[in-house]
Protein backbone atom coordinates (compact mmCIF):
# COMPACT_ATOMS: atom_id res chain seq x y z
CA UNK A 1 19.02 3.63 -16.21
CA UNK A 2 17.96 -0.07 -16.73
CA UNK A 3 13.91 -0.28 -17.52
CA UNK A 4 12.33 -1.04 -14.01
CA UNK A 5 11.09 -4.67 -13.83
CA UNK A 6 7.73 -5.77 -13.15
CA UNK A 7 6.01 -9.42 -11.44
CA UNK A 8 2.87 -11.34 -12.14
CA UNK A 9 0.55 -11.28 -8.92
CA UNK A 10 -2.41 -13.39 -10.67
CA UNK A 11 -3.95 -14.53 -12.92
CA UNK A 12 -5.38 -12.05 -15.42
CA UNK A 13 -4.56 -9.24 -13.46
CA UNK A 14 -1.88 -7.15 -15.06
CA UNK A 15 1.75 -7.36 -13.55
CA UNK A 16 3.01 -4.36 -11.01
CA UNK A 17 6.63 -3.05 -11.56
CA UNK A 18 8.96 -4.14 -8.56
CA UNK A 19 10.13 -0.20 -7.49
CA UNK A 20 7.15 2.37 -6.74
CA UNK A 21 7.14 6.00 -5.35
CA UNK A 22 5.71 5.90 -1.94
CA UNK A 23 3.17 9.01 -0.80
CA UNK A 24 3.14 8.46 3.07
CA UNK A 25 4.63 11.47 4.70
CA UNK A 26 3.88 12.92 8.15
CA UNK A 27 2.38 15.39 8.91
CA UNK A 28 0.03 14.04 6.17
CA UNK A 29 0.18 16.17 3.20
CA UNK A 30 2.78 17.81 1.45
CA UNK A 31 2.78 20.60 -1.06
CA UNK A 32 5.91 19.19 -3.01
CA UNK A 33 4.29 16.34 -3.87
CA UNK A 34 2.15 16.73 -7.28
CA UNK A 35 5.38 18.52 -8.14
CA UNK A 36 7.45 15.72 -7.17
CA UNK A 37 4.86 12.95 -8.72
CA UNK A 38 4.69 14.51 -11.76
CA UNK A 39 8.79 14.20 -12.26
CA UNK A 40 8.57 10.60 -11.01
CA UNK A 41 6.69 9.86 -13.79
CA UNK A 42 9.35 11.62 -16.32
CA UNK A 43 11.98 9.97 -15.43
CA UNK A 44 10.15 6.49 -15.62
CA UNK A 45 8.46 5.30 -12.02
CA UNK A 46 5.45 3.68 -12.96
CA UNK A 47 4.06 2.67 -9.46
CA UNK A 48 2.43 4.86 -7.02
CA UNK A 49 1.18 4.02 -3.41
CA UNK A 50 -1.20 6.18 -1.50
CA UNK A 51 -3.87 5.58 0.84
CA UNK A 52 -7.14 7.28 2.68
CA UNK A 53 -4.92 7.82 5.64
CA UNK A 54 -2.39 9.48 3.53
CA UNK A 55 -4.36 12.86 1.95
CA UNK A 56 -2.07 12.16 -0.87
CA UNK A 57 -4.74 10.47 -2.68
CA UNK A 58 -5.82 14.23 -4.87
CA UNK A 59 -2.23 15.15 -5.57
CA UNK A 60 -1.47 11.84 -7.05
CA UNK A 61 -4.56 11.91 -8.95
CA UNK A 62 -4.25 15.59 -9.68
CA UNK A 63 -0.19 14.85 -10.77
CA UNK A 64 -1.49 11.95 -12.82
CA UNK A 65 -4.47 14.57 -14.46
CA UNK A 66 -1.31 16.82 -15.18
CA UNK A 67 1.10 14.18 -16.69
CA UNK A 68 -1.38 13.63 -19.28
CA UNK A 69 -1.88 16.68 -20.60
CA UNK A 70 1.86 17.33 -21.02
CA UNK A 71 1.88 14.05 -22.63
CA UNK A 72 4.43 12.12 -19.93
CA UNK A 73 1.85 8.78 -20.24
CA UNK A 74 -0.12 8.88 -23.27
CA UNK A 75 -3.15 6.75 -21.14
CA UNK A 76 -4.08 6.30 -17.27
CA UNK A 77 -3.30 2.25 -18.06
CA UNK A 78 0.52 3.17 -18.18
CA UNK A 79 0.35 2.93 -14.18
CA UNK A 80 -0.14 0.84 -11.44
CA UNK A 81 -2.28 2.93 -8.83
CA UNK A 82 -2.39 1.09 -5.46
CA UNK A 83 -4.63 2.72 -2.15
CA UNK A 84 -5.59 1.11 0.55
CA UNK A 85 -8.72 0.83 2.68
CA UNK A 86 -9.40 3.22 6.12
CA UNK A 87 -9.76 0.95 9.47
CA UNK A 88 -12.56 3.52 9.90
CA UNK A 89 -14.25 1.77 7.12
CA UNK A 90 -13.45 -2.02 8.00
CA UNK A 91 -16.57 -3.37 7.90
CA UNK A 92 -18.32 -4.96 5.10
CA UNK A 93 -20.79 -2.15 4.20
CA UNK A 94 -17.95 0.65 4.09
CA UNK A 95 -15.55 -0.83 1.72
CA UNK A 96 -17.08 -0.33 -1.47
CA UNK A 97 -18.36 3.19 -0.40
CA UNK A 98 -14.90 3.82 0.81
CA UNK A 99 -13.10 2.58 -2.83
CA UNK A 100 -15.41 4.56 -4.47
CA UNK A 101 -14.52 7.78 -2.57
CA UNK A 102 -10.83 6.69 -3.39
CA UNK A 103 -11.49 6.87 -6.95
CA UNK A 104 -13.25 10.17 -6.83
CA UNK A 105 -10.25 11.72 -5.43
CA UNK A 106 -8.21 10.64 -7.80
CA UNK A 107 -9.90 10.41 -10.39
CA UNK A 108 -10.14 7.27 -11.66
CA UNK A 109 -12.35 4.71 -13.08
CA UNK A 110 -10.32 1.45 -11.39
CA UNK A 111 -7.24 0.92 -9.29
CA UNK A 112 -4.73 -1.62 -9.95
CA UNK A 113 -4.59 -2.78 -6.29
CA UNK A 114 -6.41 -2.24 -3.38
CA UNK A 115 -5.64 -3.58 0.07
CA UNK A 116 -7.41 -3.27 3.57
CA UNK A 117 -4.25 -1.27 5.14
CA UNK A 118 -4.25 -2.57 9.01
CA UNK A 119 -6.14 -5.81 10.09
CA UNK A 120 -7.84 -3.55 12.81
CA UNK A 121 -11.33 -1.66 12.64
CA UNK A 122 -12.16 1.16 14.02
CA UNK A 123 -15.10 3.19 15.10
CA UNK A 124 -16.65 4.88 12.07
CA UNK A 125 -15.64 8.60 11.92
CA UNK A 126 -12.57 8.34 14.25
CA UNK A 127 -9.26 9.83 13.53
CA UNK A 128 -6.81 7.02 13.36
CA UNK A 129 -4.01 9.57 14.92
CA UNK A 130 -6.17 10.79 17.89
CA UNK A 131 -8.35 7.69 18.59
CA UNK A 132 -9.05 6.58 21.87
CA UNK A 133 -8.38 2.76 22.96
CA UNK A 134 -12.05 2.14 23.21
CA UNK A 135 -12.17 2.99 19.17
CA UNK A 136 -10.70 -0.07 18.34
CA UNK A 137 -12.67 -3.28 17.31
CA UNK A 138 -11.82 -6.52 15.99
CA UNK A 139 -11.73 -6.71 12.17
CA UNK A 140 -14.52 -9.12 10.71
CA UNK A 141 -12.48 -10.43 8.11
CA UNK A 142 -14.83 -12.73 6.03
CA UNK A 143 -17.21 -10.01 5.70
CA UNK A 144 -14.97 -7.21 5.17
CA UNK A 145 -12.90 -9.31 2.83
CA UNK A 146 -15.69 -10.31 1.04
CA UNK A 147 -16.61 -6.78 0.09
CA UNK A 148 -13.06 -6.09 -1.01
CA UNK A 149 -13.87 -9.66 -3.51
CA UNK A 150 -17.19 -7.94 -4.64
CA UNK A 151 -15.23 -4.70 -5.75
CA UNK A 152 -12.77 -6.66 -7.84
CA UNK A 153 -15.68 -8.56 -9.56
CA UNK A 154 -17.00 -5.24 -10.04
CA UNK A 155 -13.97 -3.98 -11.77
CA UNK A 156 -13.45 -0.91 -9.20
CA UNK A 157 -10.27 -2.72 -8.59
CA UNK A 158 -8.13 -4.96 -10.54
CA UNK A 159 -6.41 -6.90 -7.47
CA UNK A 160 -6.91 -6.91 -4.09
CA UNK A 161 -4.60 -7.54 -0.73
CA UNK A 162 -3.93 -6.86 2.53
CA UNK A 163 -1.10 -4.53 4.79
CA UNK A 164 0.30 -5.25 7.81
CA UNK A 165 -0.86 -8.41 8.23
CA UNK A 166 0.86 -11.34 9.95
CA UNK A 167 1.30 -15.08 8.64
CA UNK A 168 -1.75 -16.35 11.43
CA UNK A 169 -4.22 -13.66 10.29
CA UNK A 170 -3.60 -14.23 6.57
CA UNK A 171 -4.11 -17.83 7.13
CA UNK A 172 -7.26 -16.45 8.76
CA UNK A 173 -8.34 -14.96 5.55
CA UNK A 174 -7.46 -17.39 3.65
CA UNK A 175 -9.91 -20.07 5.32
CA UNK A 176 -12.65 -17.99 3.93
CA UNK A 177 -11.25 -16.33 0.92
CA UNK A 178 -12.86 -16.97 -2.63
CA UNK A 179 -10.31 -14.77 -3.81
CA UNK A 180 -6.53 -14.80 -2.63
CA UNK A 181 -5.13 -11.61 -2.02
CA UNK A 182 -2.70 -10.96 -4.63
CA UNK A 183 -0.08 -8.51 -1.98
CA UNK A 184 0.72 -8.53 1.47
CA UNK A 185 2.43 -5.24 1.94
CA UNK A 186 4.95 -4.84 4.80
CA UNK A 187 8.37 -3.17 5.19
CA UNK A 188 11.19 -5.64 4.00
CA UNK A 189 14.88 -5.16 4.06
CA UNK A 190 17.04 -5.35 0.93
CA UNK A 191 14.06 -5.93 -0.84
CA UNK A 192 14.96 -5.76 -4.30
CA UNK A 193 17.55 -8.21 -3.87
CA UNK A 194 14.87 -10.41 -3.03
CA UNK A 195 12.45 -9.94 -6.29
CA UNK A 196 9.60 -8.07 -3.77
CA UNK A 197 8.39 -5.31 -5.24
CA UNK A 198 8.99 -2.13 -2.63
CA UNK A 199 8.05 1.10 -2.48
CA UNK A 200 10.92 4.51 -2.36
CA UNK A 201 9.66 7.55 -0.76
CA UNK A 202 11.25 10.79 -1.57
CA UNK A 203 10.09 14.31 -2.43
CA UNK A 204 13.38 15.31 -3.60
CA UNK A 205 14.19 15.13 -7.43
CA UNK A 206 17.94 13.96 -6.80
CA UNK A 207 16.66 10.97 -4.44
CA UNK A 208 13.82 9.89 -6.66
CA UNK A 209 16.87 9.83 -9.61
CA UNK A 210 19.28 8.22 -7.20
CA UNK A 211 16.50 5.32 -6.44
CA UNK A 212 16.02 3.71 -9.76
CA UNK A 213 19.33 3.61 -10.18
CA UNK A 214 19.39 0.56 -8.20
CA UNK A 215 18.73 -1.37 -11.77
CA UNK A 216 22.00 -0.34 -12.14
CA UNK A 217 23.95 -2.50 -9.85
CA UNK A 218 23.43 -5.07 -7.59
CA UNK A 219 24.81 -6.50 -4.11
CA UNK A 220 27.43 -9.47 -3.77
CA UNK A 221 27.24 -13.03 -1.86
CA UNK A 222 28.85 -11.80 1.18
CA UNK A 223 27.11 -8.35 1.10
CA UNK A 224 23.88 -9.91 1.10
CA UNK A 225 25.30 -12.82 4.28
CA UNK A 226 26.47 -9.71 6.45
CA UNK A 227 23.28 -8.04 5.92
CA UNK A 228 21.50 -10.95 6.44
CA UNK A 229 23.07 -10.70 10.26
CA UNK A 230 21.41 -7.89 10.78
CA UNK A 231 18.08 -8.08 13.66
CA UNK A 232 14.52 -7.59 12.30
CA UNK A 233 12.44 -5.03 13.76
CA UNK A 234 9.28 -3.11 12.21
CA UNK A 235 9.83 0.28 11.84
CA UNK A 236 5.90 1.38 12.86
CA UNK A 237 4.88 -1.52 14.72
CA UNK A 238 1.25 0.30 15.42
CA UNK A 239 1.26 0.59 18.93
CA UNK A 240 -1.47 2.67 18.85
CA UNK A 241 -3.56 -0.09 18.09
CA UNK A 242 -2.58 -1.71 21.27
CA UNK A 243 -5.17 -1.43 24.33
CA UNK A 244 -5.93 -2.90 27.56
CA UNK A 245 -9.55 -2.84 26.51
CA UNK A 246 -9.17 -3.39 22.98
CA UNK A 247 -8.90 -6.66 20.74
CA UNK A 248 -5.20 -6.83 20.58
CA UNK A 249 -3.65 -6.15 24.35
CA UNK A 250 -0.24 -6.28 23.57
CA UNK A 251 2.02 -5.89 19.95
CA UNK A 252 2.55 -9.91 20.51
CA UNK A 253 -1.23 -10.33 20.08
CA UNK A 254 -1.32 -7.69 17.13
CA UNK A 255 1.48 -9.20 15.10
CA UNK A 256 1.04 -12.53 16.71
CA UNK A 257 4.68 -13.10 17.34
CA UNK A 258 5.80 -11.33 14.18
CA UNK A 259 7.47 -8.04 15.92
């Protein structure tokens, strides 16, 4: 299989490869999936996603603990770790706390990339999956994206970005941003075709084989216009952050437009 490639996202920051193994699976939590990690990294992945949410953040640092001592990576700086901030701690004085409980799951010093995962906040200590509509608050984001600039300049983090967020509340950020964010994760289709890096998520060993080899080929002209026909829709367009009483009141408000 071809070597998987990798993009710039700024200045000084090291580069992230384009394909990454994915860790969201739900139910969250999954007892294939140290197993799984640590053959991802055999057979050359390089990029693993997990998040708070997830509960995938102590096998991946347990699999990454693991691929070590069998000598798979001969340091931690072979990989591009990338988690992403709890709504339950979007608000200025959670964030570091939160990173920091990140990294002592999986044990880790730094992260390559960390991102505030949904432009919503929500009521300290609330379950995201059995939250009530009154739970949900408008994000701050100058403050809150001002503590995810402080834990870069600290070096808890190497990059940092944002998930799930539409073009009007990146602009948003961006008004009061001292530092950009380097990634805007959402779910693309065809993304490789497109040079964005994406994320596979698979458990199985076959599938996590079958996925790189994507290097190995690539789609034509008219296979790319026919797909290209295809309609847009999210996948997990977060209705349950949707609320008569809340600070989005319908998904048009939430992804302002972007559905």
């Amino acid at each position: 299989m071809a070597g998987i490639p990798d993009v710039s996202l700024s200045a000084g920051c090291r580069t992230m490869p384009l394909i990454g193994m994915g860790t969201a699976v739900y139910p969250f939590g999954c007892e294939t999936m140290r197993s799984a990690i640590i053959y991802a990294i055999e057979i050359g992945y390089r990029h693993f996603d997990t998040a708070a949410i997830y509960q995938s953040e102590q096998p991946l640092g347990d699999a990454i603990a693991e691929a070590l001592l069998l000598g798979l990576i001969n340091s931690r700086d072979e990989l591009f770790i990338t988690s992403k901030l709890s709504c339950n701690d979007g608000y200025s004085d959670r964030v570091r706390p939160a990173l920091e409980k990140t990294l002592k799951n999986l044990g880790l010093e730094y992260l390559d990339l960390y991102l505030i995962h949904f432009p919503v906040s929500l009521k300290p200590g609330v379950n995201v999956m059995q939250l009530d509509k009154e739970d949900i608050v408008l994000m701050d984001f100058k403050s809150t994206w001002a503590a995810m600039e402080e834990c870069q300049r600290v070096g808890l983090t190497r990059s940092i970005g944002v998930s799930n967020f539409s073009c009007k509340k990146l602009t948003q950020l961006l008004s009061t941003a001292e530092i950009p964010p380097a990634v805007n994760q959402v779910s693309l289709r065809w993304v490789h075709e497109q040079g964005v890096s994406m994320l596979v998520k698979s458990f199985n060993k076959q599938r996590l084989t079958e996925n790189l080899q994507i290097l190995d080929w690539s789609l034509s002209k008219e296979e790319l216009h026919m797909i290209d026909q295809i309609p847009q829709r999210k996948g997990f367009p977060c209705v349950l952050f949707v609320s008569d009483v809340g600070p989005y009141k319908t998904l048009e408000e939430l992804w302002d437009g972007e559905i």
